[in-house]
PDB file of N, CA and C in Angstrom:
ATOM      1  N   UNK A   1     -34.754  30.995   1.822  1.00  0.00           N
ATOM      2  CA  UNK A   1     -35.140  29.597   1.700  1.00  0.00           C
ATOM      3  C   UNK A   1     -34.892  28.845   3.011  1.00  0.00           C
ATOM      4  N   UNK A   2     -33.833  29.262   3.684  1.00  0.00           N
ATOM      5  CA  UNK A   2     -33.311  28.177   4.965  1.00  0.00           C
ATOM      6  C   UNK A   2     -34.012  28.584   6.123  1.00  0.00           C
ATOM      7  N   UNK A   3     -35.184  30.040   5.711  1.00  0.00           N
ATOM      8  CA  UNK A   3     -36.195  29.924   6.918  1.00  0.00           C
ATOM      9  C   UNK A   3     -37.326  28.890   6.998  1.00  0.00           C
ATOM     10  N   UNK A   4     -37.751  28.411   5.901  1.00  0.00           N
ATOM     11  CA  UNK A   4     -38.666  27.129   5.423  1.00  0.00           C
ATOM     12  C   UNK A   4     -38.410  25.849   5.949  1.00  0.00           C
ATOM     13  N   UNK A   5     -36.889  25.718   6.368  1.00  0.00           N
ATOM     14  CA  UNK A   5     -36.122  24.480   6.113  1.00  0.00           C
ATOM     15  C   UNK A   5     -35.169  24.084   8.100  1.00  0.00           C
ATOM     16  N   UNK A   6     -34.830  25.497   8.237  1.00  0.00           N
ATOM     17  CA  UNK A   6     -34.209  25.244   9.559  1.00  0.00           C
ATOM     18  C   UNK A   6     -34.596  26.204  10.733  1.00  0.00           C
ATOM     19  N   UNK A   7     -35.152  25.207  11.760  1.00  0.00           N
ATOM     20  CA  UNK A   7     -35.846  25.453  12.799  1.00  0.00           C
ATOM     21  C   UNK A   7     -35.256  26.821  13.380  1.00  0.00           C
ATOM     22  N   UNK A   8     -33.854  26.775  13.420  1.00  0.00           N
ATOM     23  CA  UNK A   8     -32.859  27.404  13.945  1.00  0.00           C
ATOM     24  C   UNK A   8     -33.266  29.247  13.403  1.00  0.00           C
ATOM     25  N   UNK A   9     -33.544  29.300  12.301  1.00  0.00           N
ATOM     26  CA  UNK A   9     -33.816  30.526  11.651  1.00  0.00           C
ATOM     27  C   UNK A   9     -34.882  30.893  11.239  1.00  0.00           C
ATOM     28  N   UNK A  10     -36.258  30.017  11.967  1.00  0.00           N
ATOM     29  CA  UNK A  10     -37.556  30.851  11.024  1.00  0.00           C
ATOM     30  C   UNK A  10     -38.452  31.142  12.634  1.00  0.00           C
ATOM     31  N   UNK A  11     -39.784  31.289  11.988  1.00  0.00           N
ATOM     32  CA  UNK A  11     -40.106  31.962  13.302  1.00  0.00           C
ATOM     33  C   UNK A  11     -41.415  30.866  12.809  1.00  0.00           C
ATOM     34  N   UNK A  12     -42.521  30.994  14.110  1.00  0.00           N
ATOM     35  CA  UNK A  12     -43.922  30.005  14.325  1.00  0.00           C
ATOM     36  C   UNK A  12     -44.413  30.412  12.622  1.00  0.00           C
ATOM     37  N   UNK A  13     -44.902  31.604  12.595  1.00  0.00           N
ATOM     38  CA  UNK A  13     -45.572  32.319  11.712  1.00  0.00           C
ATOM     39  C   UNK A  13     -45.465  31.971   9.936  1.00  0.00           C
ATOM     40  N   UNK A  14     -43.902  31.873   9.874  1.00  0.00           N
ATOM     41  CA  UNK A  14     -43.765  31.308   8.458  1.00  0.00           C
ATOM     42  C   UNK A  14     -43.902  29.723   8.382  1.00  0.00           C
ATOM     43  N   UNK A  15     -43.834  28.922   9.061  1.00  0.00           N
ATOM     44  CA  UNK A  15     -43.855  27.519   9.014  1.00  0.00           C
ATOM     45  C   UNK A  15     -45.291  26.751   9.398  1.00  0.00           C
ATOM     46  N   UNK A  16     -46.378  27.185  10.100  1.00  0.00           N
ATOM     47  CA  UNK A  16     -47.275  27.245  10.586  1.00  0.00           C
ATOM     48  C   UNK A  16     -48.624  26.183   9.982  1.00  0.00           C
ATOM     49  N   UNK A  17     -48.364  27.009   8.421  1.00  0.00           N
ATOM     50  CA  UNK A  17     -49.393  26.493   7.017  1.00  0.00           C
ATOM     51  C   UNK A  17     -48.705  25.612   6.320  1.00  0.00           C
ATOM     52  N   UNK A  18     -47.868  25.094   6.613  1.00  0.00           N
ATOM     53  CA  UNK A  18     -46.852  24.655   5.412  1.00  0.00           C
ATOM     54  C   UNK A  18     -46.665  23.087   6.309  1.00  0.00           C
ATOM     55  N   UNK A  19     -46.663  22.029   5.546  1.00  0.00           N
ATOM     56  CA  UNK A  19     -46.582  20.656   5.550  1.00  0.00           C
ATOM     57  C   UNK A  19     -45.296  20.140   5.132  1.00  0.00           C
ATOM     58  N   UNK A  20     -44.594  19.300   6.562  1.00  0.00           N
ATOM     59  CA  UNK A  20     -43.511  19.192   6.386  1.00  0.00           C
ATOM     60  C   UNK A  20     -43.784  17.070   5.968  1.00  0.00           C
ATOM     61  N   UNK A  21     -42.468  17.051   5.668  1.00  0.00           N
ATOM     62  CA  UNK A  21     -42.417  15.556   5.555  1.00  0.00           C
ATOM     63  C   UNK A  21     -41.350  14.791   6.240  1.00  0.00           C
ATOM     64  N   UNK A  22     -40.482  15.347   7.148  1.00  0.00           N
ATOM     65  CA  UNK A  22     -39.174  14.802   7.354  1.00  0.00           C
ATOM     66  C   UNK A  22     -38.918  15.946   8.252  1.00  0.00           C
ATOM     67  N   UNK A  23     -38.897  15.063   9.712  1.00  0.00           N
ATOM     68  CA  UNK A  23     -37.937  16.479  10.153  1.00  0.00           C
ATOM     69  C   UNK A  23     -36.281  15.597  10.486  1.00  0.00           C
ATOM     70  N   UNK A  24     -35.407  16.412  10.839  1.00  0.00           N
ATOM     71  CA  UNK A  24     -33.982  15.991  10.579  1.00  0.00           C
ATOM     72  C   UNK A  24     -33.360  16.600  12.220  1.00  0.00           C
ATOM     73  N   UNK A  25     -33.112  15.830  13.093  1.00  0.00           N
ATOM     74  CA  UNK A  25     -32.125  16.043  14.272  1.00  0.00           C
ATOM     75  C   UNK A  25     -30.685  16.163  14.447  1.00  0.00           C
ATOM     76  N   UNK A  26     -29.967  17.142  13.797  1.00  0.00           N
ATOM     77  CA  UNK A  26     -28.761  16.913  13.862  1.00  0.00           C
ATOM     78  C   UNK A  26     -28.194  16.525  15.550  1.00  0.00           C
ATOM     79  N   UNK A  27     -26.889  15.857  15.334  1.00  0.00           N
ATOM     80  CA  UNK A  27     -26.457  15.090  16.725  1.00  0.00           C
ATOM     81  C   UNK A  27     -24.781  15.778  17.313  1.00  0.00           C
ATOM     82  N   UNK A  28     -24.696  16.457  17.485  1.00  0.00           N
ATOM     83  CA  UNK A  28     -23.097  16.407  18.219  1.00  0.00           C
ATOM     84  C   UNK A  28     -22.654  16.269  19.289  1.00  0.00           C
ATOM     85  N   UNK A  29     -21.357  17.109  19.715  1.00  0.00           N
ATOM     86  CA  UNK A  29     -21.044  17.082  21.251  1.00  0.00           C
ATOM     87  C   UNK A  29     -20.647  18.900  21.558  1.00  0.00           C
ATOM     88  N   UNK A  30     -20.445  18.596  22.849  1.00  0.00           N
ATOM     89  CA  UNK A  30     -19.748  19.897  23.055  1.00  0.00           C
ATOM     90  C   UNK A  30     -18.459  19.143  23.686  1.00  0.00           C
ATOM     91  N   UNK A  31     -17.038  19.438  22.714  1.00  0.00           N
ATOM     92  CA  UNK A  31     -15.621  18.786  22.856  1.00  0.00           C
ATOM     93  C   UNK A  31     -14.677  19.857  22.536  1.00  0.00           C
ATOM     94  N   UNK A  32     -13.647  19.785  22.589  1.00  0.00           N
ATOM     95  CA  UNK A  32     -13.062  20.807  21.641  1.00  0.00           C
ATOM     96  C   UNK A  32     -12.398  19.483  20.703  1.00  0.00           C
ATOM     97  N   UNK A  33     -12.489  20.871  19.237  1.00  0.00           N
ATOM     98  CA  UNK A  33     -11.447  20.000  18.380  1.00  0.00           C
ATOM     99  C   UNK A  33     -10.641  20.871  17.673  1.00  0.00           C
ATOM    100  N   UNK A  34      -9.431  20.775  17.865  1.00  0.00           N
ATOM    101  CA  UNK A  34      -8.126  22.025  17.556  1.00  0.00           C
ATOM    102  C   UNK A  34      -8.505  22.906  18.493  1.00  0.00           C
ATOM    103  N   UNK A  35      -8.629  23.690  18.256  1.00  0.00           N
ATOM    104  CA  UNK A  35      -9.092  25.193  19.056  1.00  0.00           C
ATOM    105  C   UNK A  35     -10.501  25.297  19.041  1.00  0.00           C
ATOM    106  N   UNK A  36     -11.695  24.650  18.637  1.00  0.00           N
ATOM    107  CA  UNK A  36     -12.633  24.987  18.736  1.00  0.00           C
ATOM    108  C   UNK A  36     -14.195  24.195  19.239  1.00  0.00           C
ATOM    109  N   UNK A  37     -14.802  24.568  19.859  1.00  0.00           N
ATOM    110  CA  UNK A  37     -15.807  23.524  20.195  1.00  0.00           C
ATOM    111  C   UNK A  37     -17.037  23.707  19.247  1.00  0.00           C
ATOM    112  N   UNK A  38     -18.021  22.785  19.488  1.00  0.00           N
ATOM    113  CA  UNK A  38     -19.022  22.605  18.637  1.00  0.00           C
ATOM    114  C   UNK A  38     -18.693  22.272  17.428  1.00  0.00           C
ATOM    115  N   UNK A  39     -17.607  21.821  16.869  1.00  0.00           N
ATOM    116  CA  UNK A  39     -17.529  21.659  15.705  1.00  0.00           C
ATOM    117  C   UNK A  39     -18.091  20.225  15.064  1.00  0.00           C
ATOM    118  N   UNK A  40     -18.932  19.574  15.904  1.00  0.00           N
ATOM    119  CA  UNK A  40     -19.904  18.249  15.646  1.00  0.00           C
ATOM    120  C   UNK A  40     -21.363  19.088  15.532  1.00  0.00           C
ATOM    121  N   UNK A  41     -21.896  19.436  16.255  1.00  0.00           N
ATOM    122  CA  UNK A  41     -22.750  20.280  15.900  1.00  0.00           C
ATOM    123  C   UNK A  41     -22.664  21.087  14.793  1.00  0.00           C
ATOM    124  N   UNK A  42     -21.742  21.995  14.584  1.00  0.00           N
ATOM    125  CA  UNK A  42     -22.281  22.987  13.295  1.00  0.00           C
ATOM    126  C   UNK A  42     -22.022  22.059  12.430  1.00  0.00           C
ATOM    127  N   UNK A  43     -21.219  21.252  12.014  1.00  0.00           N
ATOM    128  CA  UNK A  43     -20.984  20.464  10.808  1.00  0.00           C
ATOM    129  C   UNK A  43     -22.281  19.245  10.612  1.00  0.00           C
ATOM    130  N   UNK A  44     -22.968  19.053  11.703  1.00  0.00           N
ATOM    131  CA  UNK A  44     -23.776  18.177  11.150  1.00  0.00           C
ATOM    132  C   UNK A  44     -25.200  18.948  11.178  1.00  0.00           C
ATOM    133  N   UNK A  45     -25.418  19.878  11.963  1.00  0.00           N
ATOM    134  CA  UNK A  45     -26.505  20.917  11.879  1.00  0.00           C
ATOM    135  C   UNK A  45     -26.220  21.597   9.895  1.00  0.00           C
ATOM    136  N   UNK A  46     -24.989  22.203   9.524  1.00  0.00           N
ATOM    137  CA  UNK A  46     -24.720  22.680   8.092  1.00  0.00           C
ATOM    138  C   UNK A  46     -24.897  21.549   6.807  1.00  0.00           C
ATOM    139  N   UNK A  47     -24.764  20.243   7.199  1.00  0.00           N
ATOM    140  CA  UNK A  47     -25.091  19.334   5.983  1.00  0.00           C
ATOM    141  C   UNK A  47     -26.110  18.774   6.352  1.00  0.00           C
ATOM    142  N   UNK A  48     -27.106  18.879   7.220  1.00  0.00           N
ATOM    143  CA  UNK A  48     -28.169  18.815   7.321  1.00  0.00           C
ATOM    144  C   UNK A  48     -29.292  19.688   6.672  1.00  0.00           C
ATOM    145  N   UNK A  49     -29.027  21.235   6.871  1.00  0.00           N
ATOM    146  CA  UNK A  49     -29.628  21.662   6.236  1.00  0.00           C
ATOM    147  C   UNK A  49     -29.461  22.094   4.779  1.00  0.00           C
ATOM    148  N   UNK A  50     -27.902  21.525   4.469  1.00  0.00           N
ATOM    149  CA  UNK A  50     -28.040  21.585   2.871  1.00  0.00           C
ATOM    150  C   UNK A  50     -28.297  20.137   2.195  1.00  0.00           C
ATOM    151  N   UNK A  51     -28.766  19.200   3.004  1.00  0.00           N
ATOM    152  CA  UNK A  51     -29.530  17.897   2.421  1.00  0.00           C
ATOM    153  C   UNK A  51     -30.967  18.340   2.200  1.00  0.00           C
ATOM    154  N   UNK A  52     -31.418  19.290   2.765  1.00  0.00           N
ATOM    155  CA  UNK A  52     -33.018  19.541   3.188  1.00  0.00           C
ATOM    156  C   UNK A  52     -33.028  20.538   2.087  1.00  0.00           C
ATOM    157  N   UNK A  53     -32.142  21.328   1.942  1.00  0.00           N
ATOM    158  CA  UNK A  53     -32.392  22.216   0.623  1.00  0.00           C
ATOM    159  C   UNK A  53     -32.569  21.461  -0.880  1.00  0.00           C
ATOM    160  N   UNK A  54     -31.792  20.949  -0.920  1.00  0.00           N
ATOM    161  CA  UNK A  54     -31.460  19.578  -1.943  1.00  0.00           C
ATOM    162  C   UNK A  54     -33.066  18.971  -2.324  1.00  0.00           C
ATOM    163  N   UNK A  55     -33.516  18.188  -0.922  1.00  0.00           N
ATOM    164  CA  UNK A  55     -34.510  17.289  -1.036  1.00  0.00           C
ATOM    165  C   UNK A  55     -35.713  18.061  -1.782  1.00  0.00           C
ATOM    166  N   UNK A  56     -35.716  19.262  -0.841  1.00  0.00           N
ATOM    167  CA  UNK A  56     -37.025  20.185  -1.065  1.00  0.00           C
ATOM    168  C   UNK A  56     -36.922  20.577  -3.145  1.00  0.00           C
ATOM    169  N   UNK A  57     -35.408  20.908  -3.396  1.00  0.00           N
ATOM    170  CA  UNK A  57     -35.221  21.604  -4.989  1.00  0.00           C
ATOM    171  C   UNK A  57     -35.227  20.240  -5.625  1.00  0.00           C
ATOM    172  N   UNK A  58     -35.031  19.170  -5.859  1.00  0.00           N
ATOM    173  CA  UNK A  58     -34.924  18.042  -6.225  1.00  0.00           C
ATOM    174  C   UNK A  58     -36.019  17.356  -6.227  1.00  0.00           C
ATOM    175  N   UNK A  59     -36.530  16.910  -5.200  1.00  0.00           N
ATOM    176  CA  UNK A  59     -37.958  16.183  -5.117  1.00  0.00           C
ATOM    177  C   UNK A  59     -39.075  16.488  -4.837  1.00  0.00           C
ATOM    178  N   UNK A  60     -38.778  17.594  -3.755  1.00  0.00           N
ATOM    179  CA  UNK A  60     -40.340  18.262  -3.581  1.00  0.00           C
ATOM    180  C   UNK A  60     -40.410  17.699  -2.070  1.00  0.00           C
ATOM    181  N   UNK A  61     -39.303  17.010  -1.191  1.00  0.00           N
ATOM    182  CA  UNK A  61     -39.586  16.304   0.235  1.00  0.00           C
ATOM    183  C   UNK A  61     -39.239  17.965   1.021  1.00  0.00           C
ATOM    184  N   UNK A  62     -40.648  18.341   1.628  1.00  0.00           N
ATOM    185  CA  UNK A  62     -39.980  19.124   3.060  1.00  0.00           C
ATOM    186  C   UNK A  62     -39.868  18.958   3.777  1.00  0.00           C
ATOM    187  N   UNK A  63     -38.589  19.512   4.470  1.00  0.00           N
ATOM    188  CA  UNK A  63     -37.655  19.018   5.473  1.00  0.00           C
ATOM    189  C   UNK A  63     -37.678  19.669   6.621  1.00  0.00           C
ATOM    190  N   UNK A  64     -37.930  19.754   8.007  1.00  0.00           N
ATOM    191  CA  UNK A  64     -37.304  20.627   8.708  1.00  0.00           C
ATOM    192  C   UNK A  64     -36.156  20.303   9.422  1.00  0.00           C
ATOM    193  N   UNK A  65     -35.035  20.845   9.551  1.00  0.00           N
ATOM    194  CA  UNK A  65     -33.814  20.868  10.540  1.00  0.00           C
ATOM    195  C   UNK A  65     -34.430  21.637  11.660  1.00  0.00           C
ATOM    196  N   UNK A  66     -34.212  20.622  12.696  1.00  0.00           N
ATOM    197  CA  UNK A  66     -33.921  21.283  14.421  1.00  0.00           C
ATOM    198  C   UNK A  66     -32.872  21.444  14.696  1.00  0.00           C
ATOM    199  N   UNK A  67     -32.933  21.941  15.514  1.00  0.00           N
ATOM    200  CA  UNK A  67     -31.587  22.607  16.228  1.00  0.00           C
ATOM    201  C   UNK A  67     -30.433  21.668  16.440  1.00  0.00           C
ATOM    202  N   UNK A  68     -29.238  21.577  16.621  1.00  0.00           N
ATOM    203  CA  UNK A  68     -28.391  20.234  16.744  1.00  0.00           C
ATOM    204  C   UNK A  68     -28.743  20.260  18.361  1.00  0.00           C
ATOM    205  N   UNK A  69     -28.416  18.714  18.750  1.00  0.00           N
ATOM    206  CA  UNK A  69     -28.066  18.068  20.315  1.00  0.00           C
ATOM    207  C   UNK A  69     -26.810  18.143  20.279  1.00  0.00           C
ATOM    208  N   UNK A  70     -26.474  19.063  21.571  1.00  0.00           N
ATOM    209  CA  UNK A  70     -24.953  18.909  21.461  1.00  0.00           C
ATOM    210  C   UNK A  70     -24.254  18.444  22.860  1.00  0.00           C
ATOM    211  N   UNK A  71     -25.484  17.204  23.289  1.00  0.00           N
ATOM    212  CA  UNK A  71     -24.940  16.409  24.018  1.00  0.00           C
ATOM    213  C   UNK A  71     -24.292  14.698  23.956  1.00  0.00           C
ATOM    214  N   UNK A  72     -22.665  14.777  23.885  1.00  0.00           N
ATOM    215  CA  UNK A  72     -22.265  13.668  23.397  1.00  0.00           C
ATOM    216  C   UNK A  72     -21.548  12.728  24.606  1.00  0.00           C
ATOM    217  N   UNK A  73     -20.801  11.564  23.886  1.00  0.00           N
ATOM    218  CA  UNK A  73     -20.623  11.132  25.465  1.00  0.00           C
ATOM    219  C   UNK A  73     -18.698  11.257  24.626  1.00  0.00           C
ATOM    220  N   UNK A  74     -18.364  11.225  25.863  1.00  0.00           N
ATOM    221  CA  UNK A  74     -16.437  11.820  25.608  1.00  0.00           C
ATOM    222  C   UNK A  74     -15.710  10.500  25.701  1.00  0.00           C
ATOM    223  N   UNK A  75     -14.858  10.463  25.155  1.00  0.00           N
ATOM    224  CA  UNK A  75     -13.690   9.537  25.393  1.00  0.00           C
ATOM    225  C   UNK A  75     -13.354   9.374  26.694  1.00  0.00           C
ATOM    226  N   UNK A  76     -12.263   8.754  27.062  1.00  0.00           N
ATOM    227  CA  UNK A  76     -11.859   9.101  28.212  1.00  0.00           C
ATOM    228  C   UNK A  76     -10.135   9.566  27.763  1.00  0.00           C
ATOM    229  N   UNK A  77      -9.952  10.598  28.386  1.00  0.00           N
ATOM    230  CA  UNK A  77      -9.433  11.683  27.970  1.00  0.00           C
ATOM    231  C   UNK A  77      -9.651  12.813  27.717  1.00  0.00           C
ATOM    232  N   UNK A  78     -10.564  13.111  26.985  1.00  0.00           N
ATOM    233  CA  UNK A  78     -11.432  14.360  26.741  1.00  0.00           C
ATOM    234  C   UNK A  78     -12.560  14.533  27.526  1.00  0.00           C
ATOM    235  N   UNK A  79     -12.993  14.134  28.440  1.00  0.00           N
ATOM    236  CA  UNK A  79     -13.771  14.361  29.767  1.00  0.00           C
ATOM    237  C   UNK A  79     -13.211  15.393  30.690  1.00  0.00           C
ATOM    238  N   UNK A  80     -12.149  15.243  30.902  1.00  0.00           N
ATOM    239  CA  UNK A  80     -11.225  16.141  32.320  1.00  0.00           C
ATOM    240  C   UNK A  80     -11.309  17.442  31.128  1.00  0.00           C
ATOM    241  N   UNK A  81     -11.027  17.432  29.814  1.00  0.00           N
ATOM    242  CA  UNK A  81     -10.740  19.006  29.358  1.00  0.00           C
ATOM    243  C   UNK A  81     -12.187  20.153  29.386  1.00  0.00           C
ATOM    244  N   UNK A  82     -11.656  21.130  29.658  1.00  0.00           N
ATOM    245  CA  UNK A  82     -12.441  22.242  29.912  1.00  0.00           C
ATOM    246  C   UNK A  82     -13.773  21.942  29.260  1.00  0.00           C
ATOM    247  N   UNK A  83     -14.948  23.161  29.423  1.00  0.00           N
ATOM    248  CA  UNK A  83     -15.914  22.474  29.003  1.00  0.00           C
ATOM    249  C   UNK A  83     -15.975  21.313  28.220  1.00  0.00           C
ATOM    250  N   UNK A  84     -15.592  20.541  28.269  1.00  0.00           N
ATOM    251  CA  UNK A  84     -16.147  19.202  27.304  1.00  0.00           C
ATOM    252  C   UNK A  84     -17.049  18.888  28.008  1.00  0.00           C
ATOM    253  N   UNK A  85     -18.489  18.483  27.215  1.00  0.00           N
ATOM    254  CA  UNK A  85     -19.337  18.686  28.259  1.00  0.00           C
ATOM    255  C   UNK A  85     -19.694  16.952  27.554  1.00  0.00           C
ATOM    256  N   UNK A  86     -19.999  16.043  29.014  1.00  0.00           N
ATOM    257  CA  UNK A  86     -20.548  14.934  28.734  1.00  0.00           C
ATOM    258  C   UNK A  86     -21.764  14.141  29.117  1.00  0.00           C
ATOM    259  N   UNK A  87     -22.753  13.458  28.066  1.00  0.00           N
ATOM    260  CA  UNK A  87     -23.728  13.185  28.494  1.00  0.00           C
ATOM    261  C   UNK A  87     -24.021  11.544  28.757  1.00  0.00           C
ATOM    262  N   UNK A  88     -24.380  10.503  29.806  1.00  0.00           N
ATOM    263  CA  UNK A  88     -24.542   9.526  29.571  1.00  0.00           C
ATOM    264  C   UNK A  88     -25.207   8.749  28.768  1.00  0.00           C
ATOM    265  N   UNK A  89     -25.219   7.624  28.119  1.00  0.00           N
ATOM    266  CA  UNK A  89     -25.934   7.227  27.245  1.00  0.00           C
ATOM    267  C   UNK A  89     -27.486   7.489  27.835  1.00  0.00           C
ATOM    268  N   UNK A  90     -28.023   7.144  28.596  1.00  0.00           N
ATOM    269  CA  UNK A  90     -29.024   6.987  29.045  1.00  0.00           C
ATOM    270  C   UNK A  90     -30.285   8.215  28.982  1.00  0.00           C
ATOM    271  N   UNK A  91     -28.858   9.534  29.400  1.00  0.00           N
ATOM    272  CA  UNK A  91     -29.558  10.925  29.343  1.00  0.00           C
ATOM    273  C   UNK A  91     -29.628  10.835  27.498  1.00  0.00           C
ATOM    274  N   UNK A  92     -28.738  10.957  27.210  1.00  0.00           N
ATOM    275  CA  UNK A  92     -29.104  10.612  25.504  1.00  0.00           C
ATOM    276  C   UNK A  92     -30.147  10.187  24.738  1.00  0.00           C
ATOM    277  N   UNK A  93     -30.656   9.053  25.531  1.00  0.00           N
ATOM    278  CA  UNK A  93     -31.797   8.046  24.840  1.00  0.00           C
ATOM    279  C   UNK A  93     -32.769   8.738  25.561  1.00  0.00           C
ATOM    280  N   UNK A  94     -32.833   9.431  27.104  1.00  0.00           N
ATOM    281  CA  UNK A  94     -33.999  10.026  26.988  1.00  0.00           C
ATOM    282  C   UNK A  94     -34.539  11.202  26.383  1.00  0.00           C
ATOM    283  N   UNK A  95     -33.237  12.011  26.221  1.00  0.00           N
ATOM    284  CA  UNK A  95     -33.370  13.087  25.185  1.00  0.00           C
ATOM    285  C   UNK A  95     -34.198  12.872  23.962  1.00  0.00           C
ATOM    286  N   UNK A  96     -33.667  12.078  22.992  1.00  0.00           N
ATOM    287  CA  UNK A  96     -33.847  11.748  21.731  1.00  0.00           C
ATOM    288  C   UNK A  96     -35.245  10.978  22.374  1.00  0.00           C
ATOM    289  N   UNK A  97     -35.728  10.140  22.789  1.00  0.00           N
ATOM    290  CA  UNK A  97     -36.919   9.577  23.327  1.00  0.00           C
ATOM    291  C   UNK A  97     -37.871  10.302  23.310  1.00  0.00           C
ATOM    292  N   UNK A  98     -37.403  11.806  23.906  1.00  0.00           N
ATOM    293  CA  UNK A  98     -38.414  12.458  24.157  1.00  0.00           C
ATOM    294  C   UNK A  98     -38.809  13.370  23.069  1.00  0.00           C
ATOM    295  N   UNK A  99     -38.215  13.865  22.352  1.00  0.00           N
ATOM    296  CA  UNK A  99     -37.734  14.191  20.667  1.00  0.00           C
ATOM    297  C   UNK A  99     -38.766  13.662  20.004  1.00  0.00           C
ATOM    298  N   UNK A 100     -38.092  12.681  19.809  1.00  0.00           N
ATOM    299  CA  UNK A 100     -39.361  11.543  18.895  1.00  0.00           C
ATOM    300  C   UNK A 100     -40.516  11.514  19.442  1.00  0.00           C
ATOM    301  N   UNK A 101     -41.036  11.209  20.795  1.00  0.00           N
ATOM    302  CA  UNK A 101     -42.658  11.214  21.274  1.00  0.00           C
ATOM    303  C   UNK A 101     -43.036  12.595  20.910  1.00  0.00           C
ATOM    304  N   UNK A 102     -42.515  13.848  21.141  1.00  0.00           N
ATOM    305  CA  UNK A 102     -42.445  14.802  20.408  1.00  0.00           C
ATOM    306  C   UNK A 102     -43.578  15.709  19.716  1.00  0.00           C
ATOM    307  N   UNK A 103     -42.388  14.872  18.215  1.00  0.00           N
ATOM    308  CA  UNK A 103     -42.579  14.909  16.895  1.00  0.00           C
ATOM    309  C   UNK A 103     -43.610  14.177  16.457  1.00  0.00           C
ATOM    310  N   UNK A 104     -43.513  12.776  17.246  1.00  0.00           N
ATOM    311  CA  UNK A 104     -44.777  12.079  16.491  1.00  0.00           C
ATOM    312  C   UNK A 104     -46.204  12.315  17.116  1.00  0.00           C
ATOM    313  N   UNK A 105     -46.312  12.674  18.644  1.00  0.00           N
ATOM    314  CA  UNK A 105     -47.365  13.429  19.029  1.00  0.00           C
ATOM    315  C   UNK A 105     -47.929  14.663  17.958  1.00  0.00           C
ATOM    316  N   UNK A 106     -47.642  15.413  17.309  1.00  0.00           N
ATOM    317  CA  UNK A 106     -47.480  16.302  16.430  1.00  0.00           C
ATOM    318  C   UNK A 106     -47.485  15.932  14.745  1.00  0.00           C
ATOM    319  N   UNK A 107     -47.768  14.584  14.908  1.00  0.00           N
ATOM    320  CA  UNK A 107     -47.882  14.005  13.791  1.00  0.00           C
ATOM    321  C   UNK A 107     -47.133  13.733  12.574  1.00  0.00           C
ATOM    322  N   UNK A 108     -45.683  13.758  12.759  1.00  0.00           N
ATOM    323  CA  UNK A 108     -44.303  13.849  12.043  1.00  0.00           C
ATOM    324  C   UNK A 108     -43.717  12.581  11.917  1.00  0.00           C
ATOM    325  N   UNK A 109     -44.545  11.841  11.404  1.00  0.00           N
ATOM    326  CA  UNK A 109     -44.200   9.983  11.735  1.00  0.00           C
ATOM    327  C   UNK A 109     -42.264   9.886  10.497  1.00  0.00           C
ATOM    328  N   UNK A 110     -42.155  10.535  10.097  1.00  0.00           N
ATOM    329  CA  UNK A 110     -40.918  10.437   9.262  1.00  0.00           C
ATOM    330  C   UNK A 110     -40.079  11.318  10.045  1.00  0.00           C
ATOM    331  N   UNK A 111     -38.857  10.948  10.939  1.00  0.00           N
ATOM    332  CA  UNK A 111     -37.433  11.620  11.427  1.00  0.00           C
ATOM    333  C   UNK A 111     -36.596  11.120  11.439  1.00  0.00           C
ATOM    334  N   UNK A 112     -35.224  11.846  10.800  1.00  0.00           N
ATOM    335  CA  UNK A 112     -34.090  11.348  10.274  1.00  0.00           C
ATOM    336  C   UNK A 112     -33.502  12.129  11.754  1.00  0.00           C
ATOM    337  N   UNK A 113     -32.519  11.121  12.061  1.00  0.00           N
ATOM    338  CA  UNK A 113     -31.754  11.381  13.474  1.00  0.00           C
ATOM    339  C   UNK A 113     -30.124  11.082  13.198  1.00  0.00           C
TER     340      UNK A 113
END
């Protein structure tokens, strides 16, 4: 099912014919937290795509999940630590800017960010 649903795991071929309604951008950073990084990414990339499972068994909305952004901007403090990797707002908004022209070039006028 989560090849239907997340970008991350299907290929051109299965998604191709199929009409989506919502695609979904998960957002994180690359930080560490305890011992581990990405943990903004997988956690919002993982309830992302179990909202999209939900929507699709529940209502009939298909969803696609993209890949998470796992460019965030750091505290200050968590900048100097090892990869913490930081992005300015600006690179941010053009990211996501460019995301959205995108998607809606492609005709995806509904994205949850």
């Amino acid at each position: 099912m989560n090849r239907e649903i997340d970008l991350s795991e299907t290929c051109y071929g299965r998604v191709r014919d199929l009409q989506y309604d919502l695609a979904v951008l998960p957002w994180g950073a690359t930080e560490p937290h305890n011992l581990h990084y990405l943990t903004d990414c997988i956690l919002a990339h993982d309830i992302a795509v179990d909202a999209a499972r939900k929507a699709l068994e529940t209502c009939g909305v298909r969803c696609m999940v993209l890949p998470p952004v796992s460019m965030g901007s750091q505290n200050p403090g968590q900048r100097e630590l090892p990869f913490c990797i930081h992005a300015r707002y600006e690179t941010q908004k053009a990211i996501l800017t460019d995301i959205a022209s995108s998607l809606r070039a492609q005709g995806m006028r509904r994205q949850l960010f």
